[in-house]
PDB file of N, CA and C in Angstrom:
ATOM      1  N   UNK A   1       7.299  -2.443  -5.768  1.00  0.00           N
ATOM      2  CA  UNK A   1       8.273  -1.737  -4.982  1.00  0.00           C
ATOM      3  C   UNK A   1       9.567  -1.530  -5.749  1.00  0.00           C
ATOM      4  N   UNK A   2       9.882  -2.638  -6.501  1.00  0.00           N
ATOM      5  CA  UNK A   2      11.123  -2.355  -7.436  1.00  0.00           C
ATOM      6  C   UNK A   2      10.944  -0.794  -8.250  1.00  0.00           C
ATOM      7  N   UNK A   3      10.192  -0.703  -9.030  1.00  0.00           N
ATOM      8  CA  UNK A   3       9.874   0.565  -9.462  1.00  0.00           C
ATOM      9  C   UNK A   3      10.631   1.660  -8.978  1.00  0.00           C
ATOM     10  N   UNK A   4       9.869   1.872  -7.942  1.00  0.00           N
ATOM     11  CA  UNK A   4      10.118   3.072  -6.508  1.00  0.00           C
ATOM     12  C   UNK A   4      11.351   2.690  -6.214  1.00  0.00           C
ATOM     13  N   UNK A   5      11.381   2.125  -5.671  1.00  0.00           N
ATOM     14  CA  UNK A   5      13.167   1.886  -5.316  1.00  0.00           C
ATOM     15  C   UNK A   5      14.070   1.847  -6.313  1.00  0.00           C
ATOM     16  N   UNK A   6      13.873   1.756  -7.490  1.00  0.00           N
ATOM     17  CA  UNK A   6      15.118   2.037  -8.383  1.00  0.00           C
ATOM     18  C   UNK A   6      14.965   4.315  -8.808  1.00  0.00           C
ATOM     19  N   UNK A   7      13.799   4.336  -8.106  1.00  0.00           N
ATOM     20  CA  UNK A   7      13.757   5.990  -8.352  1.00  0.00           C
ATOM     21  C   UNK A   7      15.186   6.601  -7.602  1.00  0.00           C
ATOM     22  N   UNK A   8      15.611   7.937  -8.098  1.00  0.00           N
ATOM     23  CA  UNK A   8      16.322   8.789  -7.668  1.00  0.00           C
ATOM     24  C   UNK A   8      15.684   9.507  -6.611  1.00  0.00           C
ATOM     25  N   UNK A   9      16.342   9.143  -5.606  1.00  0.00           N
ATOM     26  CA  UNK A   9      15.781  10.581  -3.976  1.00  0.00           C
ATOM     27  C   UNK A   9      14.720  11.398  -4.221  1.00  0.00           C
ATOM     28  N   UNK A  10      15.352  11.857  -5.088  1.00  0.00           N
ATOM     29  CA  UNK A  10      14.633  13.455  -5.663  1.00  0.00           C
ATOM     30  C   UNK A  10      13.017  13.209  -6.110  1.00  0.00           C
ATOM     31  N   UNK A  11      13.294  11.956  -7.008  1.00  0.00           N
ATOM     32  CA  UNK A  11      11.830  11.466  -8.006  1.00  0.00           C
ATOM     33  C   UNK A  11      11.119  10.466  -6.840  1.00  0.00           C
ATOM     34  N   UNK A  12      11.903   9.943  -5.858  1.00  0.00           N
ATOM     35  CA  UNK A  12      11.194   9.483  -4.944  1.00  0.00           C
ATOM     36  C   UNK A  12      10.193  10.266  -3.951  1.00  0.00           C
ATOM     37  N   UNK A  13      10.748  11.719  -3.570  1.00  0.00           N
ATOM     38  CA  UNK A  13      10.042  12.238  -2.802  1.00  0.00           C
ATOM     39  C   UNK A  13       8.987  12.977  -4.012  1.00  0.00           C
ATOM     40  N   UNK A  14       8.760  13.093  -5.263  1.00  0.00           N
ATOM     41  CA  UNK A  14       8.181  13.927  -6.074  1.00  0.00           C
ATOM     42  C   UNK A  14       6.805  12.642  -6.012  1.00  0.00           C
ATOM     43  N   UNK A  15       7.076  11.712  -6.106  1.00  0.00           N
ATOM     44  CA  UNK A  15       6.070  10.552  -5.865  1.00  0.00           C
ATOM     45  C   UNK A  15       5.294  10.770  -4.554  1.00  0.00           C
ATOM     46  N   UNK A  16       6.200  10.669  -3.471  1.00  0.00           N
ATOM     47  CA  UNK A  16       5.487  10.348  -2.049  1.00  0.00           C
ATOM     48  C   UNK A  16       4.468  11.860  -2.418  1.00  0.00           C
ATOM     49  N   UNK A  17       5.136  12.892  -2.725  1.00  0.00           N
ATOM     50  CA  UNK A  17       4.518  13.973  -2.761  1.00  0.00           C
ATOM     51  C   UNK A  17       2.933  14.156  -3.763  1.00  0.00           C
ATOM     52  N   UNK A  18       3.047  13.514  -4.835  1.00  0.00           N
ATOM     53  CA  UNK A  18       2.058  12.874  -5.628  1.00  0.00           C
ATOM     54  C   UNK A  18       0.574  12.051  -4.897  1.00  0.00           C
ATOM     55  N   UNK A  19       1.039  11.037  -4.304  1.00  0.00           N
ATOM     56  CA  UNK A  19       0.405   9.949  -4.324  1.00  0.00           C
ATOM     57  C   UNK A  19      -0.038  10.613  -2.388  1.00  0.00           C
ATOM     58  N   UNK A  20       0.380  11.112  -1.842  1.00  0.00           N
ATOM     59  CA  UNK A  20      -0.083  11.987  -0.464  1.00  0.00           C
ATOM     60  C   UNK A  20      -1.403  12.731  -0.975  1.00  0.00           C
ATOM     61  N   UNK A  21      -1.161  13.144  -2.261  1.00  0.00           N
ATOM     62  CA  UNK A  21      -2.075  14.297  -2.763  1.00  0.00           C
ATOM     63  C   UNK A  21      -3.178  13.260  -3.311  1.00  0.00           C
ATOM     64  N   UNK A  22      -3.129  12.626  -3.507  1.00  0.00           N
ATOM     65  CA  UNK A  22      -4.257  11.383  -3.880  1.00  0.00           C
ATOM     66  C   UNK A  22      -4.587  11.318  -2.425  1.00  0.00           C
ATOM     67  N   UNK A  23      -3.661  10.823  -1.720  1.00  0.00           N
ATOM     68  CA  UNK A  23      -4.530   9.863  -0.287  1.00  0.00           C
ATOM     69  C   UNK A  23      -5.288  11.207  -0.011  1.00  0.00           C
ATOM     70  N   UNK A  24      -4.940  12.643   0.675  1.00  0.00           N
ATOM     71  CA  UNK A  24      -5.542  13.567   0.724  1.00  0.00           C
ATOM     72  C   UNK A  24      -7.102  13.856  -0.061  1.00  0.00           C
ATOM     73  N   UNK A  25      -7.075  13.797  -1.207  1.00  0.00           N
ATOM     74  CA  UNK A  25      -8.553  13.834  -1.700  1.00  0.00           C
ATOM     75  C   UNK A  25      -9.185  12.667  -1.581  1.00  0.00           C
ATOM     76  N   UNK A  26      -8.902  11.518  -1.399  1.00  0.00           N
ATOM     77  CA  UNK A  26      -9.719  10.591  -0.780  1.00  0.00           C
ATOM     78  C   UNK A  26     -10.357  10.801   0.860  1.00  0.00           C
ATOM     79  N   UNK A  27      -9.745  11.791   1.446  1.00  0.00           N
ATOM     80  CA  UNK A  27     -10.180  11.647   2.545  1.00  0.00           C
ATOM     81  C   UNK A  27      -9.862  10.867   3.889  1.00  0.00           C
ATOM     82  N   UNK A  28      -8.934  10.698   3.829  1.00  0.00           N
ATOM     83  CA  UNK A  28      -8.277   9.125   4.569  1.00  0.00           C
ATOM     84  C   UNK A  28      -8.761   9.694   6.374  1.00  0.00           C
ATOM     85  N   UNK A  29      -9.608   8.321   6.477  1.00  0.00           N
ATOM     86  CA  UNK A  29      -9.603   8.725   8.233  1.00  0.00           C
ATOM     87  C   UNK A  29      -8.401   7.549   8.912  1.00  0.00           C
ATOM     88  N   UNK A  30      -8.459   8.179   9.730  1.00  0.00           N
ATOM     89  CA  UNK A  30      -7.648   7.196  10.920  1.00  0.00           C
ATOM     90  C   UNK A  30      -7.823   5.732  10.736  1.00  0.00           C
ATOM     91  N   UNK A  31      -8.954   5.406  10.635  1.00  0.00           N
ATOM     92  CA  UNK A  31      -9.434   3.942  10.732  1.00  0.00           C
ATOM     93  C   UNK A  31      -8.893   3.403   8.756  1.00  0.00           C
ATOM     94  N   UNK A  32      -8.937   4.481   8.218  1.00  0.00           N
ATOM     95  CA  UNK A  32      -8.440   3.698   6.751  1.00  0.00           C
ATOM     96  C   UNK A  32      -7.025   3.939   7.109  1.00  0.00           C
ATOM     97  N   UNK A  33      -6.308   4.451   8.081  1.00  0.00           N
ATOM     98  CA  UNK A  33      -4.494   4.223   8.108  1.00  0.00           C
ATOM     99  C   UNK A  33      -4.169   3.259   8.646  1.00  0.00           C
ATOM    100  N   UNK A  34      -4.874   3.074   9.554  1.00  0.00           N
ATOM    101  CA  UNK A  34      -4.599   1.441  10.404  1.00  0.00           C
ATOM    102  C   UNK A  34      -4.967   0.291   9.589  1.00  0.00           C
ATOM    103  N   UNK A  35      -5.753   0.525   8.696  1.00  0.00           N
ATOM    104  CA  UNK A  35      -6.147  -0.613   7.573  1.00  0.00           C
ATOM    105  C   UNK A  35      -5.411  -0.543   6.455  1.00  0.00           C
ATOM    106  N   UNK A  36      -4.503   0.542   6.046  1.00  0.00           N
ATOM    107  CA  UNK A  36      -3.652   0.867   5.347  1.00  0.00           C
ATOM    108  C   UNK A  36      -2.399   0.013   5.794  1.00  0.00           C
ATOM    109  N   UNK A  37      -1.832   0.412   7.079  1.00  0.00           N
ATOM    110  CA  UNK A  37      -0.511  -0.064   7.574  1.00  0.00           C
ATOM    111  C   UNK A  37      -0.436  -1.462   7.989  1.00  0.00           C
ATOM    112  N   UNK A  38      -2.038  -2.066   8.183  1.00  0.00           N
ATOM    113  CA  UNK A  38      -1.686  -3.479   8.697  1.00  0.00           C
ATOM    114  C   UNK A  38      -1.684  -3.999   7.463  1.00  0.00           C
ATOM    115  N   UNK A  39      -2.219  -3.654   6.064  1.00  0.00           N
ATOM    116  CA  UNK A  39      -1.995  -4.349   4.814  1.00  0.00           C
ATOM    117  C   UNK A  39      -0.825  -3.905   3.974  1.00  0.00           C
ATOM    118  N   UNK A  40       0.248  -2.878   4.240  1.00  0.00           N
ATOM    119  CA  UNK A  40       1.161  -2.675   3.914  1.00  0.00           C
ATOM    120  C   UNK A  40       2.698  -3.560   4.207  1.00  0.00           C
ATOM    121  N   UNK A  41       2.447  -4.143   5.409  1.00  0.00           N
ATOM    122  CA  UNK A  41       3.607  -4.785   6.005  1.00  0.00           C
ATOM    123  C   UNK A  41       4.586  -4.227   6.286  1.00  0.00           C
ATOM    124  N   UNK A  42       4.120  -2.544   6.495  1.00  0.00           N
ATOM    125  CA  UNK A  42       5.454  -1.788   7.263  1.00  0.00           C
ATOM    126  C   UNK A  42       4.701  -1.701   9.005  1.00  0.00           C
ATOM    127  N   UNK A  43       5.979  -1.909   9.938  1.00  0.00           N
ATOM    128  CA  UNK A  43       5.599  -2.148  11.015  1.00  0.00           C
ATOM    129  C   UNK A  43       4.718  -0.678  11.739  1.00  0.00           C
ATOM    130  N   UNK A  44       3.905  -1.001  12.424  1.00  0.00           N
ATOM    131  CA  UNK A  44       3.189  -0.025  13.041  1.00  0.00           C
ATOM    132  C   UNK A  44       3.371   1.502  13.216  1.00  0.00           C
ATOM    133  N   UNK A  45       4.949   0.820  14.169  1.00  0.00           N
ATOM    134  CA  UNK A  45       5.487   2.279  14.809  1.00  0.00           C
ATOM    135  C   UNK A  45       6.414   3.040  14.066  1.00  0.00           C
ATOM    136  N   UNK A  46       6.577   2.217  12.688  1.00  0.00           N
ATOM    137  CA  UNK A  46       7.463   3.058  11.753  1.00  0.00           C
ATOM    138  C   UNK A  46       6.851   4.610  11.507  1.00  0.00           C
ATOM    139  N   UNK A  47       7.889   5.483  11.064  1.00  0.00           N
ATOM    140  CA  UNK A  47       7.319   7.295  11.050  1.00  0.00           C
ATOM    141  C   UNK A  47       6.300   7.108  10.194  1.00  0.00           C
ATOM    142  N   UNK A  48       6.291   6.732   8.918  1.00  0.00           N
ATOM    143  CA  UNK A  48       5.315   6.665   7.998  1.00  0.00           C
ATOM    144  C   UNK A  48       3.650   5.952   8.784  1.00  0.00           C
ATOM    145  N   UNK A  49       3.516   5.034   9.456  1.00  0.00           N
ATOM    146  CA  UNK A  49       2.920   4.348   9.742  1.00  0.00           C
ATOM    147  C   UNK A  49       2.159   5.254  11.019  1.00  0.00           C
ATOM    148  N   UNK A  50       2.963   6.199  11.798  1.00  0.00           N
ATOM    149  CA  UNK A  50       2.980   6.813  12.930  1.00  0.00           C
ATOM    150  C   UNK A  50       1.986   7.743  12.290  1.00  0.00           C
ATOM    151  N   UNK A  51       2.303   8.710  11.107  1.00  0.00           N
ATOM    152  CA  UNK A  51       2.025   9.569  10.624  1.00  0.00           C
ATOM    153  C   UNK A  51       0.497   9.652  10.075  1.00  0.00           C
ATOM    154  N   UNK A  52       0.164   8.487   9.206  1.00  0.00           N
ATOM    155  CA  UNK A  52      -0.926   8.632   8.595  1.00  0.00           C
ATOM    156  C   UNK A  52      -1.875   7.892   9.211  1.00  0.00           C
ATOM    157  N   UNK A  53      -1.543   7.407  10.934  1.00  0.00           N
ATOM    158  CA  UNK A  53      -2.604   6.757  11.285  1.00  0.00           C
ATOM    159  C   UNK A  53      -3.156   8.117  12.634  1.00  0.00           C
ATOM    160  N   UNK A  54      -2.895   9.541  12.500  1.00  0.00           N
ATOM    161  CA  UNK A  54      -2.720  10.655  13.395  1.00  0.00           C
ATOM    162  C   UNK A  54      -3.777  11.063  12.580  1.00  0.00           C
ATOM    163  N   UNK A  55      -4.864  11.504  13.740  1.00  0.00           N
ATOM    164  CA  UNK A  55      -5.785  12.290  13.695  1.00  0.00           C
ATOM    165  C   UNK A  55      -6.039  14.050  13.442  1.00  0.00           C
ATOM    166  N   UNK A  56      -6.122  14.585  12.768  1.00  0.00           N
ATOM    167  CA  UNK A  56      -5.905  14.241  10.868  1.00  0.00           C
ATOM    168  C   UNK A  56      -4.710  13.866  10.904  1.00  0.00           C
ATOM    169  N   UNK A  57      -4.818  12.911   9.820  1.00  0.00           N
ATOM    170  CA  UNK A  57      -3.216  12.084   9.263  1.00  0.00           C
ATOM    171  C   UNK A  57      -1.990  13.169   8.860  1.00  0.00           C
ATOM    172  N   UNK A  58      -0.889  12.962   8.795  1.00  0.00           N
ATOM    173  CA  UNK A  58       0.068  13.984   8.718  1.00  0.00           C
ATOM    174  C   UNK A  58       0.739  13.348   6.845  1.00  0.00           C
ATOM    175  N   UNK A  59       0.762  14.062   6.222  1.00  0.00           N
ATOM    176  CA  UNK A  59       1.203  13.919   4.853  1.00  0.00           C
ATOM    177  C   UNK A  59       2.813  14.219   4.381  1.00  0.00           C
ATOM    178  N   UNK A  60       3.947  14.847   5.390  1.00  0.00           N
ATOM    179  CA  UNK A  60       5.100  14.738   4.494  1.00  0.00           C
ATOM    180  C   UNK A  60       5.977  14.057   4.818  1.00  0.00           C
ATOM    181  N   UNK A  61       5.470  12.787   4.099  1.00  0.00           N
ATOM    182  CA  UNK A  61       6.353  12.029   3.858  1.00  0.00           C
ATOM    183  C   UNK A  61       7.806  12.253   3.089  1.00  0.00           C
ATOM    184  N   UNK A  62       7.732  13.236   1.825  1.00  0.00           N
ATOM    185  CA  UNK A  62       8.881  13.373   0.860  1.00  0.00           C
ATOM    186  C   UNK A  62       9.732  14.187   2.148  1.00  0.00           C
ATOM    187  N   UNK A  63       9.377  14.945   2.897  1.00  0.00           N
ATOM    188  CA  UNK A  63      10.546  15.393   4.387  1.00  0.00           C
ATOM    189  C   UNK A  63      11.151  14.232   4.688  1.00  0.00           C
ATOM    190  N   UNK A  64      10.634  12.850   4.980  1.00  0.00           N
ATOM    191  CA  UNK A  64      11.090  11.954   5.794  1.00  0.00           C
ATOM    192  C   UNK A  64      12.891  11.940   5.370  1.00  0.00           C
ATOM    193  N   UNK A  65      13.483  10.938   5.883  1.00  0.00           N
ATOM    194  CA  UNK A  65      14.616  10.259   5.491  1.00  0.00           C
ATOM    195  C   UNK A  65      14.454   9.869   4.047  1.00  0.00           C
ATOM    196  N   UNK A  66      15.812   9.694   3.381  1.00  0.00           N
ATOM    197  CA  UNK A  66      15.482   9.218   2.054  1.00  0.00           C
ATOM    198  C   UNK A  66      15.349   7.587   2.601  1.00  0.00           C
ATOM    199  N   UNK A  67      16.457   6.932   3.430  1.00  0.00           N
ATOM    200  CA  UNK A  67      16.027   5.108   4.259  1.00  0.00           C
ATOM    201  C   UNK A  67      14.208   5.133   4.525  1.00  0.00           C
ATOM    202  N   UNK A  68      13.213   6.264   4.428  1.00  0.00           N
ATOM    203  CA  UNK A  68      12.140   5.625   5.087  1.00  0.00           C
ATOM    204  C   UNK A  68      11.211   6.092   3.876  1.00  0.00           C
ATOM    205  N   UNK A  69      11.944   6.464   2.987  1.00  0.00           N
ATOM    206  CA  UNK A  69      10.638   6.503   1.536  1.00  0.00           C
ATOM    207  C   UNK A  69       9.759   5.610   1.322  1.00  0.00           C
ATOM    208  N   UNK A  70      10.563   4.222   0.999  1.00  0.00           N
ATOM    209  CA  UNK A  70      10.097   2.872   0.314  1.00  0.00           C
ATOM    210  C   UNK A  70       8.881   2.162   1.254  1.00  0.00           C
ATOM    211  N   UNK A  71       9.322   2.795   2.514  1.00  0.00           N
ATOM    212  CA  UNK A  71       8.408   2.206   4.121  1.00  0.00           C
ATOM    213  C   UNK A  71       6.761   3.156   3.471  1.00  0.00           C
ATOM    214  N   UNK A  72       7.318   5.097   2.842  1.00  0.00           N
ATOM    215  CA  UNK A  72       6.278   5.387   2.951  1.00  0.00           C
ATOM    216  C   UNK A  72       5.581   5.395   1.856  1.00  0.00           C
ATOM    217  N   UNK A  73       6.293   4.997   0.737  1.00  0.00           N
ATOM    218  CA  UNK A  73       5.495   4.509  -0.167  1.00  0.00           C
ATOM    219  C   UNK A  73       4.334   3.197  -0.057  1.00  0.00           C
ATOM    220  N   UNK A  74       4.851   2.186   0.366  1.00  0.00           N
ATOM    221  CA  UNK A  74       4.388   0.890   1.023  1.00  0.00           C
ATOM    222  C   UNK A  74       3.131   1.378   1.761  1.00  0.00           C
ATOM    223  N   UNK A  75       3.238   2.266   2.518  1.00  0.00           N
ATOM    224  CA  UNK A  75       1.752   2.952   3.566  1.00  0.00           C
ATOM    225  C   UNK A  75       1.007   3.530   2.522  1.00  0.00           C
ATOM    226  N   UNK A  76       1.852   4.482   2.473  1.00  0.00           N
ATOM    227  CA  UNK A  76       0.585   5.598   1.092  1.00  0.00           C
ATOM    228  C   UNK A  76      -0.051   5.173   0.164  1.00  0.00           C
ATOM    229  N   UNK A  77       0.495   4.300  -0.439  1.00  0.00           N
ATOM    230  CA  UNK A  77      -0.480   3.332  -1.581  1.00  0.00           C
ATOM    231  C   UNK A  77      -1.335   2.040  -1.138  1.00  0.00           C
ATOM    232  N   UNK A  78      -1.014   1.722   0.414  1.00  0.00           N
ATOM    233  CA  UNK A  78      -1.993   0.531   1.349  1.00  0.00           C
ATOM    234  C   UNK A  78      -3.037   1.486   1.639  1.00  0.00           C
ATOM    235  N   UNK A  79      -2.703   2.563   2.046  1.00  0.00           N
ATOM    236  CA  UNK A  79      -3.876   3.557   2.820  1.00  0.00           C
ATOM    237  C   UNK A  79      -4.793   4.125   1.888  1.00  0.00           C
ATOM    238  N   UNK A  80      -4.250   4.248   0.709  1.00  0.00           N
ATOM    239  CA  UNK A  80      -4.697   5.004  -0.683  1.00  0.00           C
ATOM    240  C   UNK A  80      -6.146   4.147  -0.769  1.00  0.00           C
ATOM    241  N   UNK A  81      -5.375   3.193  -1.223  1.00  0.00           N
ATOM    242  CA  UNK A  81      -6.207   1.586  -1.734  1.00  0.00           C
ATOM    243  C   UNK A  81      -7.556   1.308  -1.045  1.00  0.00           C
ATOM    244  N   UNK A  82      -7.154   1.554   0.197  1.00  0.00           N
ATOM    245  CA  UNK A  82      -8.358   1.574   1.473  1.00  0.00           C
ATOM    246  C   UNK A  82      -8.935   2.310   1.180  1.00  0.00           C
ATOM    247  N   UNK A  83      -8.752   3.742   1.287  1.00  0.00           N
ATOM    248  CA  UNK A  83      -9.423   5.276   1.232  1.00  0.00           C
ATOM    249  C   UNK A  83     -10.281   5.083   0.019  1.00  0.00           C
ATOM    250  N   UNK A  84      -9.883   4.897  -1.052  1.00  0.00           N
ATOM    251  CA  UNK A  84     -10.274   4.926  -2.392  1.00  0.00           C
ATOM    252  C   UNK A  84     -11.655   3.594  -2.361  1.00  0.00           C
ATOM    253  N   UNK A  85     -11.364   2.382  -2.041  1.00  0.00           N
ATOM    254  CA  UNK A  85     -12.288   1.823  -2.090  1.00  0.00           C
ATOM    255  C   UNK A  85     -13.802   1.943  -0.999  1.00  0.00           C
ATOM    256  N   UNK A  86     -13.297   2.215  -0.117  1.00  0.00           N
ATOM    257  CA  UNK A  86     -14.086   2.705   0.749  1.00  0.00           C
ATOM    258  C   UNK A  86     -15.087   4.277   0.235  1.00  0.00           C
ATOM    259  N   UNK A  87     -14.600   5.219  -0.194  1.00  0.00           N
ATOM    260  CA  UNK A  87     -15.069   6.057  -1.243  1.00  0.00           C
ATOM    261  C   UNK A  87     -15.948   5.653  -2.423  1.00  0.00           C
ATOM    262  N   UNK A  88     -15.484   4.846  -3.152  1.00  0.00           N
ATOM    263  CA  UNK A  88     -16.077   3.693  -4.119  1.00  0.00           C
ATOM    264  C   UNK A  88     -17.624   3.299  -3.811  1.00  0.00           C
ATOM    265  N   UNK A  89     -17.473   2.912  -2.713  1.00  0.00           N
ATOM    266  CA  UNK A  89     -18.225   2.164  -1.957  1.00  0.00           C
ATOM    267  C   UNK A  89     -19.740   2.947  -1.457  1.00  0.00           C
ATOM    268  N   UNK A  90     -19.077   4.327  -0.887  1.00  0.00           N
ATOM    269  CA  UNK A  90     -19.810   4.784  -0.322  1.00  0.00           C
ATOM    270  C   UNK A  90     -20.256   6.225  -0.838  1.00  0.00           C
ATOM    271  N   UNK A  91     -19.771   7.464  -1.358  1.00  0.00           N
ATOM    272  CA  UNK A  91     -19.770   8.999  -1.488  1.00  0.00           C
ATOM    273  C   UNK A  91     -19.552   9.373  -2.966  1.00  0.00           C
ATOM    274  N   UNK A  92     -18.936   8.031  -3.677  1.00  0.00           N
ATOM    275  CA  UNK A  92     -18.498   7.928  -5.294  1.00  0.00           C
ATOM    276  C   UNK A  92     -19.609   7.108  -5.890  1.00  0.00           C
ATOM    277  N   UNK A  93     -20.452   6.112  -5.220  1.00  0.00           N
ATOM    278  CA  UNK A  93     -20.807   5.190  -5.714  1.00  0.00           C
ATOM    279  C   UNK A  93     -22.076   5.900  -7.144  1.00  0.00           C
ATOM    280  N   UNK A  94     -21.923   5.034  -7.696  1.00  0.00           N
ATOM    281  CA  UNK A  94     -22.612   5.410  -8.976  1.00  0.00           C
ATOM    282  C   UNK A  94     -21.604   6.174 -10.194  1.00  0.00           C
ATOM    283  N   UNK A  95     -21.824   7.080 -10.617  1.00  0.00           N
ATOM    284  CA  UNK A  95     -21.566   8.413 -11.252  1.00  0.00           C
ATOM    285  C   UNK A  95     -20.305   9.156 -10.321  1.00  0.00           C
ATOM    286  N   UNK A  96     -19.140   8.856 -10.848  1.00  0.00           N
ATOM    287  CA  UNK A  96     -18.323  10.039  -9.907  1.00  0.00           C
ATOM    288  C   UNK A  96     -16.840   9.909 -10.751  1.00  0.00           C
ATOM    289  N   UNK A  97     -16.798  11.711 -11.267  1.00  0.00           N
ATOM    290  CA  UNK A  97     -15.788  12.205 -11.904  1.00  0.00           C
ATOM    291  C   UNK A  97     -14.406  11.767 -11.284  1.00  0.00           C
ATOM    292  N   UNK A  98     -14.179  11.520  -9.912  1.00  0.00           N
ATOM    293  CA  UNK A  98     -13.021  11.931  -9.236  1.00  0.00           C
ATOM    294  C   UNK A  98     -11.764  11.105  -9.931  1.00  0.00           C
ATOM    295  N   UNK A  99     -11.173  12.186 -10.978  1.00  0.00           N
ATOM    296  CA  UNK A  99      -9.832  11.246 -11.472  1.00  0.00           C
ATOM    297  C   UNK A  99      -8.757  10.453 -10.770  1.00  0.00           C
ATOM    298  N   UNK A 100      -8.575  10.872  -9.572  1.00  0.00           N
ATOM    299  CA  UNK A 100      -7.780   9.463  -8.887  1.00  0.00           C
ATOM    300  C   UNK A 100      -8.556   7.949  -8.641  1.00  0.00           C
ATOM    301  N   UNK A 101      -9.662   7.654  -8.952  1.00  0.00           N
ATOM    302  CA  UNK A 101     -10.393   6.583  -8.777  1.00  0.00           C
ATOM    303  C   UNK A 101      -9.545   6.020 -10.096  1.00  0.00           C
ATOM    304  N   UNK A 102      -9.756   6.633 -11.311  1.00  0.00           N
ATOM    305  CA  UNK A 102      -8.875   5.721 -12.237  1.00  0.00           C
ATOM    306  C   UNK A 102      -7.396   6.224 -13.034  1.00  0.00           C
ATOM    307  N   UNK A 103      -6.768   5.882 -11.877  1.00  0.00           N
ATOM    308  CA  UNK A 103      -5.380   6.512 -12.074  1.00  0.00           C
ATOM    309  C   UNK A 103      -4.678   5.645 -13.383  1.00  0.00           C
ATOM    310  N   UNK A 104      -3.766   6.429 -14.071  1.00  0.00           N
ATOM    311  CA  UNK A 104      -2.773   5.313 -15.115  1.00  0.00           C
ATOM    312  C   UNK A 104      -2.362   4.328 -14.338  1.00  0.00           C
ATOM    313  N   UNK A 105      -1.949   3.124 -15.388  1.00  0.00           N
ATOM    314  CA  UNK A 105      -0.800   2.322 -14.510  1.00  0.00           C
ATOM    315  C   UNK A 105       0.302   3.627 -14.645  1.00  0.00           C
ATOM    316  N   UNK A 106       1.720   2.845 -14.152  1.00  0.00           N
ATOM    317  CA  UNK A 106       2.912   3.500 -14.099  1.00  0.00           C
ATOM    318  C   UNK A 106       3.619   3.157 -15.815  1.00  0.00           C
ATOM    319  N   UNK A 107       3.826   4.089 -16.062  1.00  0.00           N
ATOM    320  CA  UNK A 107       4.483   3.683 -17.859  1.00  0.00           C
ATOM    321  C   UNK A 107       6.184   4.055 -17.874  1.00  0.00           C
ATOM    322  N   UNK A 108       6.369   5.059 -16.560  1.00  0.00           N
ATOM    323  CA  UNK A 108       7.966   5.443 -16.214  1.00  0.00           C
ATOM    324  C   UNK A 108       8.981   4.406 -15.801  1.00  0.00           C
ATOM    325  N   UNK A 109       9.919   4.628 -15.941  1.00  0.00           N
ATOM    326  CA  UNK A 109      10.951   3.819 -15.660  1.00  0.00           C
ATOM    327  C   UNK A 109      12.224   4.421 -15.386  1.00  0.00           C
ATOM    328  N   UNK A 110      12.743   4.069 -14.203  1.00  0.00           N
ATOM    329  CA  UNK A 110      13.842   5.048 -13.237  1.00  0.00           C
ATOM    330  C   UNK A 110      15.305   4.879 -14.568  1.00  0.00           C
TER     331      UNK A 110
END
């Protein structure tokens, strides 16, 4: 979280905007947002939390407040994590190109 939070507004929402576009090609259902947000430790009814557990999930986060980025970063990469392994698991398993399965680490620095 330090990372992200030392980002600029601007590079913060260019992220949420990023990493939405990941959760998006994973496919995220409802049931991976609620498994997302209870392993994130942002509270339920927070917007972020509100958002991606909505049938289809709602993705703009970088709109939010710049105060509720760090909340939606915290979701988007819990929900990601879910989505992605669950994918893994099931529609990827074996043989599967999909480049967000092996994303870089982070090499940037705010």
């Amino acid at each position: 979280m330090g990372w992200f939070s030392g980002l600029a507004p601007t590079r913060q929402q260019e992220v949420l905007q990023e990493v939405a576009g990941y959760a998006m090609q994973a496919h995220i259902t409802a049931a991976d947002g609620r498994a997302g947000v209870a392993r994130s430790g942002v509270k339920p009814t927070a917007n972020p939390s509100v958002m991606i557990c909505m049938d289809p999930p709602r993705y703009g986060f970088a709109a939010l407040p710049s105060a509720e980025h760090v909340k939606a970063f915290r979701v988007l990469v819990s929900v990601f994590a879910v989505a992605d392994t669950r994918r893994r698991e099931t529609y990827c398993k074996g043989a599967c190109g999909h480049a967000w399965h092996n994303l870089p680490a982070a090499t940037e620095h705010p």
